[in-house]
C-alpha atoms as a PDB file:
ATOM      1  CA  UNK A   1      10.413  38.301 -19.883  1.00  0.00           C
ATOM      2  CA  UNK A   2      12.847  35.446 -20.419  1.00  0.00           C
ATOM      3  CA  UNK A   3      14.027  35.595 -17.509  1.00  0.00           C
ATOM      4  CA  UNK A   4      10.050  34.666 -16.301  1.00  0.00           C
ATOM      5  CA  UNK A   5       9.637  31.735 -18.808  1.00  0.00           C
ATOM      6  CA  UNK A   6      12.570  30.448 -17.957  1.00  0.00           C
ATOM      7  CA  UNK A   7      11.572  30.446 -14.024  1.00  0.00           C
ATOM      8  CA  UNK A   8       8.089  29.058 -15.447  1.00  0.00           C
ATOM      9  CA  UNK A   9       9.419  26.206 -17.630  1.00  0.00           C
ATOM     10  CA  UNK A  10      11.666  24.895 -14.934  1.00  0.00           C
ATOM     11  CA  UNK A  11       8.650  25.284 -12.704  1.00  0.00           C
ATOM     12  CA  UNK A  12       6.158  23.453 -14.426  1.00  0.00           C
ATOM     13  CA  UNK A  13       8.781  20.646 -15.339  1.00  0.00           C
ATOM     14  CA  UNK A  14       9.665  20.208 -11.726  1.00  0.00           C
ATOM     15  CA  UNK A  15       5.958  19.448 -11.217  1.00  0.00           C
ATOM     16  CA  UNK A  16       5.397  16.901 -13.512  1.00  0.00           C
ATOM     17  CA  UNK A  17       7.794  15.186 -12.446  1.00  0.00           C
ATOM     18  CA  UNK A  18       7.288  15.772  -8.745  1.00  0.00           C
ATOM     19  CA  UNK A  19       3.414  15.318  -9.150  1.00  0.00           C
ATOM     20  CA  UNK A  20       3.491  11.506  -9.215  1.00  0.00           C
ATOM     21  CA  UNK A  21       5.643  11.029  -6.375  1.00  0.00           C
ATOM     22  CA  UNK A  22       3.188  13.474  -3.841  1.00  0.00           C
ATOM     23  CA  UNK A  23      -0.048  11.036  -5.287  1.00  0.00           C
ATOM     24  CA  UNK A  24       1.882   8.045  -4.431  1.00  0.00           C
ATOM     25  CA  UNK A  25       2.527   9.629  -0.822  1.00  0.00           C
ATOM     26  CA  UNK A  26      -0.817  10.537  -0.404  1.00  0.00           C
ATOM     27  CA  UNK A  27      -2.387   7.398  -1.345  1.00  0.00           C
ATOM     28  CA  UNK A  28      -0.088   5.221   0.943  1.00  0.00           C
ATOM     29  CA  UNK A  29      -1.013   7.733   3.798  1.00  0.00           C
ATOM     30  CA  UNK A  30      -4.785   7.100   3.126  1.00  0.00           C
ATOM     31  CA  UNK A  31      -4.137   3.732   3.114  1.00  0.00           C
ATOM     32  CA  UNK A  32      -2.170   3.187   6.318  1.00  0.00           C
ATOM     33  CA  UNK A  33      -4.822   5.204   7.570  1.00  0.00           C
ATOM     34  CA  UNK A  34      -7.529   2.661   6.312  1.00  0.00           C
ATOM     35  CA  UNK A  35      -5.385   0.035   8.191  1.00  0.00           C
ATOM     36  CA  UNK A  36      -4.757   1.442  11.338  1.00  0.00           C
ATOM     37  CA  UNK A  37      -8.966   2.058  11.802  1.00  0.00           C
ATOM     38  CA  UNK A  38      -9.561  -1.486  10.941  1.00  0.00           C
ATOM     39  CA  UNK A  39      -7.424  -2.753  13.345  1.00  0.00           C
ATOM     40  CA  UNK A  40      -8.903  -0.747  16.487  1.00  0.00           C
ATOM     41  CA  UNK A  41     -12.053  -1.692  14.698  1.00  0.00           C
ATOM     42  CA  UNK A  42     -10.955  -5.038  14.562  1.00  0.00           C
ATOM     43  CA  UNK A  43      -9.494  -4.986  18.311  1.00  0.00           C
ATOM     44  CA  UNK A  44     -12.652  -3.440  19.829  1.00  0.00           C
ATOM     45  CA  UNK A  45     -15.049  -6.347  18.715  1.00  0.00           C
ATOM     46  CA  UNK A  46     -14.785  -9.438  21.052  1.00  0.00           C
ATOM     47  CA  UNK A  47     -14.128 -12.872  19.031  1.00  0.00           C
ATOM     48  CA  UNK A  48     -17.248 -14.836  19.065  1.00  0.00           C
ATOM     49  CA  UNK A  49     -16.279 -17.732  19.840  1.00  0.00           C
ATOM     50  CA  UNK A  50     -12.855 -19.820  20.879  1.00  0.00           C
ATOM     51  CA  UNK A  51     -11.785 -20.692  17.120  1.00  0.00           C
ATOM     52  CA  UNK A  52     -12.081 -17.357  15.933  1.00  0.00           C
ATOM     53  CA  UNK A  53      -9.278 -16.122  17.956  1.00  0.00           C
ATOM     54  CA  UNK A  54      -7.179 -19.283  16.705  1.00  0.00           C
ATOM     55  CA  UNK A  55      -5.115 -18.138  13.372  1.00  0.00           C
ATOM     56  CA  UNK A  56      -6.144 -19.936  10.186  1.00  0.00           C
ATOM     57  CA  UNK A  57      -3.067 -22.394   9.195  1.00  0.00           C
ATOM     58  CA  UNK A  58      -2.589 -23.172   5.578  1.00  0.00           C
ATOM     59  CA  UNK A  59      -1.919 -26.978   4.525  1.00  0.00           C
ATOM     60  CA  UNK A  60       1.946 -26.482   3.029  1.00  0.00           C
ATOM     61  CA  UNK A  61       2.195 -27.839  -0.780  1.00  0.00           C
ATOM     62  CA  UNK A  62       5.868 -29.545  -1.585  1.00  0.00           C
ATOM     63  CA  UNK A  63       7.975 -27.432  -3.565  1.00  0.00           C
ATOM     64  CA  UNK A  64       8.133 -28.783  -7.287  1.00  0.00           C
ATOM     65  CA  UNK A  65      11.369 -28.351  -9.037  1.00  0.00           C
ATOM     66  CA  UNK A  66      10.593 -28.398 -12.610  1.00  0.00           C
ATOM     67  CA  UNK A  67       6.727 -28.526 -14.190  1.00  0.00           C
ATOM     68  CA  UNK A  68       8.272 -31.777 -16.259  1.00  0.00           C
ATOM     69  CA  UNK A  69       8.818 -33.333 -12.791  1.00  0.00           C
ATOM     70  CA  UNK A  70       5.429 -34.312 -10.866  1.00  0.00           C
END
């Protein structure tokens, strides 16, 4: 009977600490899954018009040293 608690206790603490690590796997799966079906989604629909196939380009801001020096 020790012998089976033993087996048990190791058991169960091997899940707990495996456990997190097999929801974090799952969850990136379902995301990269949720990524992959918006892109075809994404690269199935036409653009509607000229700009929209254009990237967006961000206005750069100049790096600021300090937040004393403006």
């Amino acid at each position: 009977m020790n012998t089976f608690l033993n087996y048990l206790g190791t058991s169960v603490v091997f899940a707990l600490f495996l456990a997190p690590t097999l929801v974090g796997i799952a969850r990136e799966r379902r995301i990269d899954r949720q990524l992959r079906e918006a892109e075809r989604a994404r690269s199935a629909e036409p653009p509607q018009t000229a700009d929209a196939a254009r990237p967006v380009r961000a206005a750069r801001r100049p790096y600021v040293r300090s937040w004393a020096r403006i």
